[in-house]
C-alpha atoms as a PDB file:
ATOM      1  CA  UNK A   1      16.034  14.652   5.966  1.00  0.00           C
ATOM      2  CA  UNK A   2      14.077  12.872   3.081  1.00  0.00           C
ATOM      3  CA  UNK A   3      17.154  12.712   0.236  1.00  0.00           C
ATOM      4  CA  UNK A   4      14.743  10.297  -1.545  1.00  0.00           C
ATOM      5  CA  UNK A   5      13.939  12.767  -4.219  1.00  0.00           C
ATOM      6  CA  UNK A   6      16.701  15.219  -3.545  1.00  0.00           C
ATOM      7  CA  UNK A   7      18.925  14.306  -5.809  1.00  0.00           C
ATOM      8  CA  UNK A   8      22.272  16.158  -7.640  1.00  0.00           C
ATOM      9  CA  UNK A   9      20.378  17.779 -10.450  1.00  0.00           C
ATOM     10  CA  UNK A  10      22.103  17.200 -14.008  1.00  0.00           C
ATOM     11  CA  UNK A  11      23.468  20.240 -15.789  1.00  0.00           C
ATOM     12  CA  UNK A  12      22.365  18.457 -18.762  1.00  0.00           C
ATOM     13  CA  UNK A  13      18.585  18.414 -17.270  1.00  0.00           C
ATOM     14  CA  UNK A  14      18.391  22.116 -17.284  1.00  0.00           C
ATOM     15  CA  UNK A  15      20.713  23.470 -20.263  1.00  0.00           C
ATOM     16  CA  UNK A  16      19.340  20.575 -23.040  1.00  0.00           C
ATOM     17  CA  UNK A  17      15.513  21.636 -22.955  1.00  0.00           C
ATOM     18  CA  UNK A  18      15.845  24.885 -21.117  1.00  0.00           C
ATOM     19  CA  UNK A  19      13.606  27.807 -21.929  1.00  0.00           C
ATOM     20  CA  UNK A  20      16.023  30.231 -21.739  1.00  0.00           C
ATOM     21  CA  UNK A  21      17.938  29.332 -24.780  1.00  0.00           C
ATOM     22  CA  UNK A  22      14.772  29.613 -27.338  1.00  0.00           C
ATOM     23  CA  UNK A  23      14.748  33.476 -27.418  1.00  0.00           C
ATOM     24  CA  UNK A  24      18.860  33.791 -26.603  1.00  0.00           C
ATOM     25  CA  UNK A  25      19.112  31.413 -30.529  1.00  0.00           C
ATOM     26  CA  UNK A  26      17.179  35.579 -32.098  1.00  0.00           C
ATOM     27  CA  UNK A  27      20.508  36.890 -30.922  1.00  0.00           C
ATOM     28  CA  UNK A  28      22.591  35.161 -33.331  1.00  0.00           C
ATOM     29  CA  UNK A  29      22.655  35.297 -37.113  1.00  0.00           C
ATOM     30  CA  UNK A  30      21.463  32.619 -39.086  1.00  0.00           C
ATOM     31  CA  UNK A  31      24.530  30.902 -39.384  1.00  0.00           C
ATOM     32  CA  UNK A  32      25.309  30.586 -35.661  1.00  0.00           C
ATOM     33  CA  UNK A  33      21.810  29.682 -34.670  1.00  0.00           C
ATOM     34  CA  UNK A  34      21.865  27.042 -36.825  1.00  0.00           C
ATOM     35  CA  UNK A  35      24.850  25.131 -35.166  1.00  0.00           C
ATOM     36  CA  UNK A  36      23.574  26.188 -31.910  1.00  0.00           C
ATOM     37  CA  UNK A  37      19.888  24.327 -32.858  1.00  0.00           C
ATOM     38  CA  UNK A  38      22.180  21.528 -34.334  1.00  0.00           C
ATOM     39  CA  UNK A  39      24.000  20.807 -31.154  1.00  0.00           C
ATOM     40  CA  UNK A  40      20.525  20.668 -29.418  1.00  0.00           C
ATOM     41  CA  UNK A  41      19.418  18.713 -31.559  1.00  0.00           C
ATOM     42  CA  UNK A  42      22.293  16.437 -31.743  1.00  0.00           C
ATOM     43  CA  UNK A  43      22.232  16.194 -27.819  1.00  0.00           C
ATOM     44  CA  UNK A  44      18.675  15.030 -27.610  1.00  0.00           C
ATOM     45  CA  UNK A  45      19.182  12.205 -30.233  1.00  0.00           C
ATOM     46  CA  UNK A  46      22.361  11.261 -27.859  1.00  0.00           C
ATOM     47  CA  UNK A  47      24.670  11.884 -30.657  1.00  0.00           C
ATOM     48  CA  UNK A  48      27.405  13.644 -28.309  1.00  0.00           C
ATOM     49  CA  UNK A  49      30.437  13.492 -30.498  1.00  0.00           C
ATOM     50  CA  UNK A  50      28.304  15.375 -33.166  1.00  0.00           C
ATOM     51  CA  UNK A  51      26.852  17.916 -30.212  1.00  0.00           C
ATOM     52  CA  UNK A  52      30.558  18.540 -29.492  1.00  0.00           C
ATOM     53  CA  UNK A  53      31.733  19.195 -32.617  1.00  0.00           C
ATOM     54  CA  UNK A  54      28.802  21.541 -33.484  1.00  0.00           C
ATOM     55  CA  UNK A  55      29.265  23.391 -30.232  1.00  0.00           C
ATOM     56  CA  UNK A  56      33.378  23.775 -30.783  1.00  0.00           C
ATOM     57  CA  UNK A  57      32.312  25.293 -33.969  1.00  0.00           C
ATOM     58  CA  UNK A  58      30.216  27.608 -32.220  1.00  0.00           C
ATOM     59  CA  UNK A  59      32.314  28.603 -30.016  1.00  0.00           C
ATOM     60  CA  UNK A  60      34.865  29.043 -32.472  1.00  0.00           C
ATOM     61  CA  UNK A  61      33.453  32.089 -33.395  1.00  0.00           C
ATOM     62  CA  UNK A  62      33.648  33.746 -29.911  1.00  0.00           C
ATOM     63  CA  UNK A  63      36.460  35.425 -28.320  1.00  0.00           C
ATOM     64  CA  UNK A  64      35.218  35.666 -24.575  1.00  0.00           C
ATOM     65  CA  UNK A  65      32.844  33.625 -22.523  1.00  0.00           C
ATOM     66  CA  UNK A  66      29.319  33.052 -23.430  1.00  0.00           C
ATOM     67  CA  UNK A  67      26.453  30.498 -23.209  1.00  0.00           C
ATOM     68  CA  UNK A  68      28.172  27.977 -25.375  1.00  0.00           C
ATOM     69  CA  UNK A  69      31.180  27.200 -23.051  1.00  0.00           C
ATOM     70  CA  UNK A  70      28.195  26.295 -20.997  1.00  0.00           C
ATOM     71  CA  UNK A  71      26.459  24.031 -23.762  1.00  0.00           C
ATOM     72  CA  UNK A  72      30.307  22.726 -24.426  1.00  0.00           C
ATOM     73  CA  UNK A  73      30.789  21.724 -20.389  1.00  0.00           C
ATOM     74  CA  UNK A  74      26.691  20.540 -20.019  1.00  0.00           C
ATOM     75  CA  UNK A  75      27.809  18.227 -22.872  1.00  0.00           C
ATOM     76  CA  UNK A  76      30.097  16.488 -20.812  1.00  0.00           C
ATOM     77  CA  UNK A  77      28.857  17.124 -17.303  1.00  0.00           C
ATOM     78  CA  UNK A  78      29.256  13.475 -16.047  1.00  0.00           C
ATOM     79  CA  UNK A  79      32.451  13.437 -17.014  1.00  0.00           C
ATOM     80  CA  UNK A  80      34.298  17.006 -15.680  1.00  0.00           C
ATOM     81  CA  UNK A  81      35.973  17.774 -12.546  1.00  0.00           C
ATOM     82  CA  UNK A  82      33.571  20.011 -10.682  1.00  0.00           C
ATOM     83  CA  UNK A  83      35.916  21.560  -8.113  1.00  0.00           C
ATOM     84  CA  UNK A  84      38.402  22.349 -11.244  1.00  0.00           C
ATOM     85  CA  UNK A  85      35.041  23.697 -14.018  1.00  0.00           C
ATOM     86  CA  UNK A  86      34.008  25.840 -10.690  1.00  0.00           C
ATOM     87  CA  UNK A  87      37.992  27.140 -10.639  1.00  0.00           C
ATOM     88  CA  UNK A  88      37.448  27.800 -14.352  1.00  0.00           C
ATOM     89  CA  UNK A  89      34.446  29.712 -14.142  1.00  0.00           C
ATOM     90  CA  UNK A  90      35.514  31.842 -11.203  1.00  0.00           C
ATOM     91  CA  UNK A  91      38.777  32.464 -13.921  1.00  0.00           C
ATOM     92  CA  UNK A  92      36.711  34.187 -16.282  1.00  0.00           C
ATOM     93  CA  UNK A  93      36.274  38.452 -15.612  1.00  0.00           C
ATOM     94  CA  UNK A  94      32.697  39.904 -14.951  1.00  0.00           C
ATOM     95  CA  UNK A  95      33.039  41.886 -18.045  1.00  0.00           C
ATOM     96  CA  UNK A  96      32.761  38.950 -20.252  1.00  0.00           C
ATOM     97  CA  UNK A  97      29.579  37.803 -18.210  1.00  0.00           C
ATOM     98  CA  UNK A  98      27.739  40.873 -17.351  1.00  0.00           C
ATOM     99  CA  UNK A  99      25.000  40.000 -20.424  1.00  0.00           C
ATOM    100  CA  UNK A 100      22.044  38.589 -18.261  1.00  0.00           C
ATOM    101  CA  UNK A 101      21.043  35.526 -19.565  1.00  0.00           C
ATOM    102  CA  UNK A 102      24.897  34.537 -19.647  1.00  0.00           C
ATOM    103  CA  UNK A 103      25.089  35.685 -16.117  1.00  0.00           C
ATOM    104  CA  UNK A 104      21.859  33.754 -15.055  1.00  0.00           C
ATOM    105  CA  UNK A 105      23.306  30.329 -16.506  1.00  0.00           C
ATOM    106  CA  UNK A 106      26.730  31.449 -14.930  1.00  0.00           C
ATOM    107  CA  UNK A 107      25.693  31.240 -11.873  1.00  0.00           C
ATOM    108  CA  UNK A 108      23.037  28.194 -12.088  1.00  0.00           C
ATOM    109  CA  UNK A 109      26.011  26.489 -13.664  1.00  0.00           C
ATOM    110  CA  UNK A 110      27.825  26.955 -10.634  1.00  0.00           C
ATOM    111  CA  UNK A 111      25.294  26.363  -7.822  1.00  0.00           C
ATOM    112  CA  UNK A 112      24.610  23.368 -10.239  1.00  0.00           C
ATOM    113  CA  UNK A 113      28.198  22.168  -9.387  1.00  0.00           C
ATOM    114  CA  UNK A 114      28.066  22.990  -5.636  1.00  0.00           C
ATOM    115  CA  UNK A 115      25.293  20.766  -5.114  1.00  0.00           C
ATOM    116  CA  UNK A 116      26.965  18.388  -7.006  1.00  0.00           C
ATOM    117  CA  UNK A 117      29.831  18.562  -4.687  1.00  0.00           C
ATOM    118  CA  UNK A 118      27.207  18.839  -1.685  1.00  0.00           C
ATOM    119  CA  UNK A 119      28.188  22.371  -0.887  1.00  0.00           C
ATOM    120  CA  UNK A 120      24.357  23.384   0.255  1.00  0.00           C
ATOM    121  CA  UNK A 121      25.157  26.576   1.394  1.00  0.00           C
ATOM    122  CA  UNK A 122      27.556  27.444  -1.783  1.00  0.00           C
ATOM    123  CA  UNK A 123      24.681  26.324  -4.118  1.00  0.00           C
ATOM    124  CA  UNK A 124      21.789  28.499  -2.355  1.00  0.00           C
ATOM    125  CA  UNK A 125      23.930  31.701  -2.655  1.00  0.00           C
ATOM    126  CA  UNK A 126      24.285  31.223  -6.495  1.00  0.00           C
ATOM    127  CA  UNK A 127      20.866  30.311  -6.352  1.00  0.00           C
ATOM    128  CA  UNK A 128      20.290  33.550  -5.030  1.00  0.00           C
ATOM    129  CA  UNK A 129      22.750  35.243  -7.669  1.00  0.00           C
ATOM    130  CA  UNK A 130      21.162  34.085 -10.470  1.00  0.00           C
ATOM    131  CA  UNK A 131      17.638  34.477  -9.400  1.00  0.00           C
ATOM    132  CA  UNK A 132      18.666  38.423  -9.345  1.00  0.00           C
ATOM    133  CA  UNK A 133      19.577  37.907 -13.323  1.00  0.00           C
ATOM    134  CA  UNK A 134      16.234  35.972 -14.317  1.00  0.00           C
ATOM    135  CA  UNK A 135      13.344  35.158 -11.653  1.00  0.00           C
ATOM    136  CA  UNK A 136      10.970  32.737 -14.153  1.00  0.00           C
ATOM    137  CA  UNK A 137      12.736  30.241 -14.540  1.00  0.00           C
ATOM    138  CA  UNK A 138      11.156  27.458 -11.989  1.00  0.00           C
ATOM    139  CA  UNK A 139      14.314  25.272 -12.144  1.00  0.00           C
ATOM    140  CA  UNK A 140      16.216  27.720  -9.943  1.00  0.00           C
ATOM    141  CA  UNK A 141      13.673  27.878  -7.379  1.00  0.00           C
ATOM    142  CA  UNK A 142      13.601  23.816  -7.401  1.00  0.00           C
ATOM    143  CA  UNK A 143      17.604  23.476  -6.382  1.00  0.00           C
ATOM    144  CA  UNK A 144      17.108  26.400  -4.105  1.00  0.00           C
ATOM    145  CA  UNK A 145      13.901  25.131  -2.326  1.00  0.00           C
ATOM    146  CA  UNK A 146      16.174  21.432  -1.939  1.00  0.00           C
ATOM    147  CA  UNK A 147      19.367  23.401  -0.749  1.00  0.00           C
ATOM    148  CA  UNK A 148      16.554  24.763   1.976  1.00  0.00           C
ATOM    149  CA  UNK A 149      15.349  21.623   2.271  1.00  0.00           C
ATOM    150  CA  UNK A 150      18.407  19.983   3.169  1.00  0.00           C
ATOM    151  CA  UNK A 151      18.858  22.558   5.785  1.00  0.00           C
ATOM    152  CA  UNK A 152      15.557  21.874   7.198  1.00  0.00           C
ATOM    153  CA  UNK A 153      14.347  25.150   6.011  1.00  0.00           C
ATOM    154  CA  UNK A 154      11.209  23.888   4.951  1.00  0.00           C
ATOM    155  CA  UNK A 155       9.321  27.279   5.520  1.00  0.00           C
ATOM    156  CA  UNK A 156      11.716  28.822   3.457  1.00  0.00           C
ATOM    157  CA  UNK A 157      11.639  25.594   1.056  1.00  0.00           C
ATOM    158  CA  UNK A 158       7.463  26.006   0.751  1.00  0.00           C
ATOM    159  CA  UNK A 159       7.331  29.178  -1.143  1.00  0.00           C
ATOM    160  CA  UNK A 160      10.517  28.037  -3.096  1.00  0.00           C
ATOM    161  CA  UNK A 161       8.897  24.756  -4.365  1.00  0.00           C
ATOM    162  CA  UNK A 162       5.640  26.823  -5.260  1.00  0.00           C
ATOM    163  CA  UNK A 163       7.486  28.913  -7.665  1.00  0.00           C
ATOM    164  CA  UNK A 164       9.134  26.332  -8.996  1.00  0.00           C
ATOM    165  CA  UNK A 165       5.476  24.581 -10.082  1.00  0.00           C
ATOM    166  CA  UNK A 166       4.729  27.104 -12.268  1.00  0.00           C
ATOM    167  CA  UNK A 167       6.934  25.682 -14.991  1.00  0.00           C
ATOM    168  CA  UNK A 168       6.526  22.428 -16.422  1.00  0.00           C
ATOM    169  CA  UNK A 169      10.247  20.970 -15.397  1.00  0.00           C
ATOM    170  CA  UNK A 170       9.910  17.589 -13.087  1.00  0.00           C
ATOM    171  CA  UNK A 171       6.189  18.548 -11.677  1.00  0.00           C
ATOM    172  CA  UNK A 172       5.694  15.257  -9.761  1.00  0.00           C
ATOM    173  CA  UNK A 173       9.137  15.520  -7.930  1.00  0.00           C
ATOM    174  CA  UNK A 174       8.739  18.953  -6.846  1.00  0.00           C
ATOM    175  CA  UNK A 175       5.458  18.470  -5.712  1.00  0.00           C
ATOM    176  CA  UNK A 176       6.459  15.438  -3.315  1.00  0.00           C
ATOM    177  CA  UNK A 177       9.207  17.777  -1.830  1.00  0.00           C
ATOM    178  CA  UNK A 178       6.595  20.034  -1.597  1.00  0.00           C
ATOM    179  CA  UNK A 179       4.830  17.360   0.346  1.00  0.00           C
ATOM    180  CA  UNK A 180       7.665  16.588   2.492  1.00  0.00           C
ATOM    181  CA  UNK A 181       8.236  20.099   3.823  1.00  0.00           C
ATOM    182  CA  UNK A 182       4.779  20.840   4.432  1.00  0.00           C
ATOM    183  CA  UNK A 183       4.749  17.941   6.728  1.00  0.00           C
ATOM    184  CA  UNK A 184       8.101  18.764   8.339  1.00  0.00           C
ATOM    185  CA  UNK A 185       6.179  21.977   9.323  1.00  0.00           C
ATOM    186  CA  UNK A 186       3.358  19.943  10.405  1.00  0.00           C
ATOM    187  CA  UNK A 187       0.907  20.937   7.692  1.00  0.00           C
ATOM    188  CA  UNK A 188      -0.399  17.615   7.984  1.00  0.00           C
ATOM    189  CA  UNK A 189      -3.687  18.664   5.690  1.00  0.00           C
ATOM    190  CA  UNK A 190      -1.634  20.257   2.618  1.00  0.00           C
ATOM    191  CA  UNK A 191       1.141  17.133   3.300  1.00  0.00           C
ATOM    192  CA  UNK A 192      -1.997  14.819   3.003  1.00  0.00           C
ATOM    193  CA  UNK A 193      -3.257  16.162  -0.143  1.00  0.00           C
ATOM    194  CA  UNK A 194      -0.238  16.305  -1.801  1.00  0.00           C
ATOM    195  CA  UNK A 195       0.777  12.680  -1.103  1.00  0.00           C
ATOM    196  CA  UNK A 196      -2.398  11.244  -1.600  1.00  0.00           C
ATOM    197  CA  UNK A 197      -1.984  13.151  -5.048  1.00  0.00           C
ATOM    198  CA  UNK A 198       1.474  11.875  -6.310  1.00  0.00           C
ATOM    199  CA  UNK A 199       2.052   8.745  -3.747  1.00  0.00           C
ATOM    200  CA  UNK A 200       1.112   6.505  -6.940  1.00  0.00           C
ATOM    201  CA  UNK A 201       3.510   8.264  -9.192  1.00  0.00           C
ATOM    202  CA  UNK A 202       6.634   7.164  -6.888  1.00  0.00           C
ATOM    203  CA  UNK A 203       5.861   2.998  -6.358  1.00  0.00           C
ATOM    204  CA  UNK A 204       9.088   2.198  -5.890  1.00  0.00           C
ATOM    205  CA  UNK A 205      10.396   5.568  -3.565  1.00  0.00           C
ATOM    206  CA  UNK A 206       9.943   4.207   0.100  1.00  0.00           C
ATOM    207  CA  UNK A 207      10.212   7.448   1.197  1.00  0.00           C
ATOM    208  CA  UNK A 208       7.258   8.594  -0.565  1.00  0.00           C
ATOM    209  CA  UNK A 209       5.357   5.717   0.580  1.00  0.00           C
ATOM    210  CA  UNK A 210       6.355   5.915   4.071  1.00  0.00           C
ATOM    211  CA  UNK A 211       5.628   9.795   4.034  1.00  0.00           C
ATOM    212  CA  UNK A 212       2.390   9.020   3.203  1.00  0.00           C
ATOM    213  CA  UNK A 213       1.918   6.297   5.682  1.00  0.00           C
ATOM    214  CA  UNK A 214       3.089   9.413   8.241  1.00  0.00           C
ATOM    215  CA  UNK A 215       0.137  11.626   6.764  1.00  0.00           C
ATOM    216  CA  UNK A 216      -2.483   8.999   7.618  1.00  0.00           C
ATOM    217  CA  UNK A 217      -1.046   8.186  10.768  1.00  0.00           C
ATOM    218  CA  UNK A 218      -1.411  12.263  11.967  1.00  0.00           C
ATOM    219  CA  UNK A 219      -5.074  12.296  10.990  1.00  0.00           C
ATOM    220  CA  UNK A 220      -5.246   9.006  12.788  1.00  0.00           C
ATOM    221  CA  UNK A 221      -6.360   7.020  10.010  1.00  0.00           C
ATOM    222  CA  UNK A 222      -4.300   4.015  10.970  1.00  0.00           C
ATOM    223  CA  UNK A 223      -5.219   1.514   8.677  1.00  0.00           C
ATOM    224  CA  UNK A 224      -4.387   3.047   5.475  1.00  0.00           C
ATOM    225  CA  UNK A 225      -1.140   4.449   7.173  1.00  0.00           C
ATOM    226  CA  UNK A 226      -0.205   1.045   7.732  1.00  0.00           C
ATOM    227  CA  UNK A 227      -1.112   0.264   4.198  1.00  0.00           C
ATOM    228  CA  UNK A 228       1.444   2.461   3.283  1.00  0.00           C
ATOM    229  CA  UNK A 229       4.357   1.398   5.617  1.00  0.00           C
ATOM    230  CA  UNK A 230       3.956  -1.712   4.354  1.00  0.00           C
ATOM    231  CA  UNK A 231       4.866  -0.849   0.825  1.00  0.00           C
ATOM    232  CA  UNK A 232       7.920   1.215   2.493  1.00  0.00           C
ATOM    233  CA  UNK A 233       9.161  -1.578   3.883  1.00  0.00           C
ATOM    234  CA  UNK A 234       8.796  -4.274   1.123  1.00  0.00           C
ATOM    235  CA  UNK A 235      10.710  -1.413  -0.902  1.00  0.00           C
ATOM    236  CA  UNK A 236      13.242  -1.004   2.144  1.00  0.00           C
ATOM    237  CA  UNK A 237      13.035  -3.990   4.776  1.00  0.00           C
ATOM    238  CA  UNK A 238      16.308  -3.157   6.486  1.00  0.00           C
ATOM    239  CA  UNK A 239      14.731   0.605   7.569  1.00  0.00           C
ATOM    240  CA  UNK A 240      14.614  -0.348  11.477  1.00  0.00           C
ATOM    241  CA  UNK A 241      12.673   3.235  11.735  1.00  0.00           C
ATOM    242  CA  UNK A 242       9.998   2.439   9.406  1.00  0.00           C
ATOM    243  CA  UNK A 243       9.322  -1.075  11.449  1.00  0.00           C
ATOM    244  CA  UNK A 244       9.318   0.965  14.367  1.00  0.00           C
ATOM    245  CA  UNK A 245       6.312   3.036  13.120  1.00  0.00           C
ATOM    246  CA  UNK A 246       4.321   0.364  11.739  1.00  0.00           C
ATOM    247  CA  UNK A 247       4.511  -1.279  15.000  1.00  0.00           C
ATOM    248  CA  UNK A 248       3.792   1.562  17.169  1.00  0.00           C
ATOM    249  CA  UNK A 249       0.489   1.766  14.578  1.00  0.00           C
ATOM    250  CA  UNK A 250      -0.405  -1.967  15.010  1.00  0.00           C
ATOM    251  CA  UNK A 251      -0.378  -1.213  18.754  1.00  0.00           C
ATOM    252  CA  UNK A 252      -2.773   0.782  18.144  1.00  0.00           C
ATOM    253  CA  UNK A 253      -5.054  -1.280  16.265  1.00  0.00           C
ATOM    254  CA  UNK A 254      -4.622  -4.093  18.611  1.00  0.00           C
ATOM    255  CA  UNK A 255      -2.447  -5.988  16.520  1.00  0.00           C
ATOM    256  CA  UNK A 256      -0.093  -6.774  19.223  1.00  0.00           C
ATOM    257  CA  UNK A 257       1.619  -9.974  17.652  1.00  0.00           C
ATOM    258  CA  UNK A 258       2.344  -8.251  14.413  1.00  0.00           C
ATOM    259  CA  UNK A 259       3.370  -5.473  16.025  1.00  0.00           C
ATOM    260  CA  UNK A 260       6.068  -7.336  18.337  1.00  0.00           C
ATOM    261  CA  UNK A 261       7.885  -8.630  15.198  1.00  0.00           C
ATOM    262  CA  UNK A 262       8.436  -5.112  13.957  1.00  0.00           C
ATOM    263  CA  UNK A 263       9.694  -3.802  17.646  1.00  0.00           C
ATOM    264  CA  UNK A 264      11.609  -6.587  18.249  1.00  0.00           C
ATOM    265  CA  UNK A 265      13.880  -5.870  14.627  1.00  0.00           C
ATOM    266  CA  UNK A 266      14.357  -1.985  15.912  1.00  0.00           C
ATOM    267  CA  UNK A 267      15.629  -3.235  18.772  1.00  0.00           C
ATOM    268  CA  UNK A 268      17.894  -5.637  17.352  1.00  0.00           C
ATOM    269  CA  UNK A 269      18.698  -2.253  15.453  1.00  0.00           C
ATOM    270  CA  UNK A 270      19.694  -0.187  18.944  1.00  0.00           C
ATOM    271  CA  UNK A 271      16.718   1.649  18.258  1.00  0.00           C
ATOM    272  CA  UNK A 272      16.325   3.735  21.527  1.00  0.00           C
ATOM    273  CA  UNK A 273      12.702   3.632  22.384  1.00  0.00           C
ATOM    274  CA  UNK A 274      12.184   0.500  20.833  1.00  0.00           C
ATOM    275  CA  UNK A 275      12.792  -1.255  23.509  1.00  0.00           C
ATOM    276  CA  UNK A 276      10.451   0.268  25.871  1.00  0.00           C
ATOM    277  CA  UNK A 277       7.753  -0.106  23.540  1.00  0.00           C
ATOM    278  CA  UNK A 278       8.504  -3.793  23.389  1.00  0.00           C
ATOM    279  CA  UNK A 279       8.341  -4.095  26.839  1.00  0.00           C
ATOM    280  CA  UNK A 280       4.525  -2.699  26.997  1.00  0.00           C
ATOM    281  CA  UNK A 281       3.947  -4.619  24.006  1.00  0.00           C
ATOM    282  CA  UNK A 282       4.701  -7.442  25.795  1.00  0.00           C
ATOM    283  CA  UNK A 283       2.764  -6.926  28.499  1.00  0.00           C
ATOM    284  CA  UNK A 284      -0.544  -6.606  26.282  1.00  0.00           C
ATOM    285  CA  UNK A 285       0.587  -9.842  24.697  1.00  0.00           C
ATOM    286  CA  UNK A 286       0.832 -11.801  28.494  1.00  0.00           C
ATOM    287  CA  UNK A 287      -2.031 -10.217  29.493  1.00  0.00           C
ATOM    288  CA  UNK A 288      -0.477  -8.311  32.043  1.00  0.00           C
ATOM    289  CA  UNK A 289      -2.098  -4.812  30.849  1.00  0.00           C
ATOM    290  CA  UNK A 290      -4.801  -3.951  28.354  1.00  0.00           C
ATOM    291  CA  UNK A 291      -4.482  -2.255  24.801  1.00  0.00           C
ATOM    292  CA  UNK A 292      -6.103   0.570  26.148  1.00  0.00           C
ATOM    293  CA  UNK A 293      -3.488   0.788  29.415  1.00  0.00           C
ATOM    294  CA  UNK A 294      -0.840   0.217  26.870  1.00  0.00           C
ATOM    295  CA  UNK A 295      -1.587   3.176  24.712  1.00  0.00           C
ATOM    296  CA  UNK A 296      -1.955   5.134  27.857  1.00  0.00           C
ATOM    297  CA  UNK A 297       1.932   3.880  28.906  1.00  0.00           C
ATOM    298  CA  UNK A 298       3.255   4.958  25.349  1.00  0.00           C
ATOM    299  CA  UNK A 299       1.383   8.481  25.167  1.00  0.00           C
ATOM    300  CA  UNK A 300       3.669   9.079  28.761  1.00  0.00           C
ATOM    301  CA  UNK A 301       6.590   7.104  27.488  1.00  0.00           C
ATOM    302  CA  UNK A 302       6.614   9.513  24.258  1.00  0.00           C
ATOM    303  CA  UNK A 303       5.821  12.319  26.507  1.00  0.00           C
ATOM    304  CA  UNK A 304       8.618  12.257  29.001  1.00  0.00           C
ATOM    305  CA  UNK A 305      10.623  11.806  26.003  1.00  0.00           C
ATOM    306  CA  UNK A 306       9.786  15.130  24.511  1.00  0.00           C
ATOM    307  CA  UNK A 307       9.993  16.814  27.605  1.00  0.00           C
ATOM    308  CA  UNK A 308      13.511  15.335  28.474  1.00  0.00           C
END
């Protein structure tokens, strides 16, 4: 699984600039929406102590649970307890959540936390849940196409991701998971596109690089893959399986010296097949064998491997 970009989204990311609060602010009289647009405001400028207060005041005027307990624990999301807010939230009756676009932030909030917690399965239901309450918002369909993701679900992830482009919220990271899943499902010409498109966005994600050294390397187009490992592994040099790649590639271009340098550190690494690919590598190198008999001895090698 590529966690590269799969990271525990923020509450903060999604409640701060979220589209779902512009037309909830016509529900309130002028008073209310003005502390509500103050603690926004407040919260993009960083100035948390004066979000807070804002947001108590807010809240102040509520008896039951609505959106700004939400804004109140967004506020401070680095900070709370997850197991104990999701505890809290599970507290509160239905009754007092019912309204649907409190419900829909109910349960992001929550699959929100799950992920957090790395509860996959936990966060995809309340994907789910919430999705039934409001099914435009992209976000949603961005932690639920990950939670898929991490299950290596990627056909389920696809269509997930897809939605999730149609809003403007993190484009370039969605679109290199996007990537990644249509080359888990070996969609290697939409996996190609996509990283050729965003590859340059990410120069410091090895992942991304390497990914798009593994595109290359389907369509055969060995150089450039190898252009790419190499920028995974300056970004990563301890990644035994990314040296094992680039030196299966250099094989394959005949670079046989290079390539025994990369095979040799995956074997230091107790990288299985490493060591059999070392071995034919070797052979090329003492003249024992051609390049051409030594790619036919890996094509078997990696053949009686799948077949085992």
């Amino acid at each position: 699984m590529d966690e590269g970009l799969f990271k525990r989204l923020n509450l903060r990311d999604f409640l701060k600039d979220s589209p779902f609060l512009n037309p909830l602010k016509e529900h309130y009289p002028d008073y209310l929406r003005q502390l509500l647009e103050r603690t926004l405001d407040y919260w993009n400028q960083r100035e948390l102590e004066k979000a807070k207060e804002h947001i108590a005041t807010f809240n102040s005027n509520f008896d039951g649970f609505q959106i700004g307990k939400l804004i109140e624990l967004a506020i401070d999301f680095k900070e709370i307890d997850a197991e104990k807010t999701i505890v809290y939230l599970d507290s509160i009756p239905e009754t007092q959540r019912e309204e649907t676009s409190t419900a829909f932030a109910f349960h992001f909030v929550k699959a929100v936390l799950y992920f957090s917690l790395w509860d996959i399965d936990k966060a995809r239901d309340e994907c789910d849940k919430a999705i039934s309450f409001d099914n435009k918002l992209g976000v949603t369909y961005y932690l639920r196409g990950t939670c898929y993701a991490l299950r290596e679900l990627h056909s389920r992830a696809i269509p997930d991701y897809k939605k999730a482009l149609k809003d403007d919220y993190k484009k370039n990271e969605i679109t290199a998971n996007l990537a990644y899943s249509y080359l888990r499902t070996q969609n290697h010409r939409k996996a190609l596109r996509l990283h050729k498109r965003i590859v340059d966005k990410f120069p410091e994600n090895d992942k991304v690089q390497y990914n798009t050294g593994l595109c290359f390397k389907r369509f055969k187009k060995h150089k450039k893959a190898v252009k790419y490992f190499n920028k995974a592994i300056q970004l990563n040099p301890e990644n035994a399986g990314y040296k094992l790649t680039r030196g299966r590639v250099l094989m394959r271009l005949k670079r046989h010296k290079e390539a025994e340098s990369d095979l040799q550190f995956a074997f230091d690494s107790s990288n299985q097949i490493s060591g059999a690919l070392l071995r034919i590598n070797s052979e090329v190198l003492e003249n024992k064998i051609s390049s051409r008999q030594a790619n036919k001895k890996v094509l078997d090698l990696i053949r009686n491997k799948n077949s085992s």
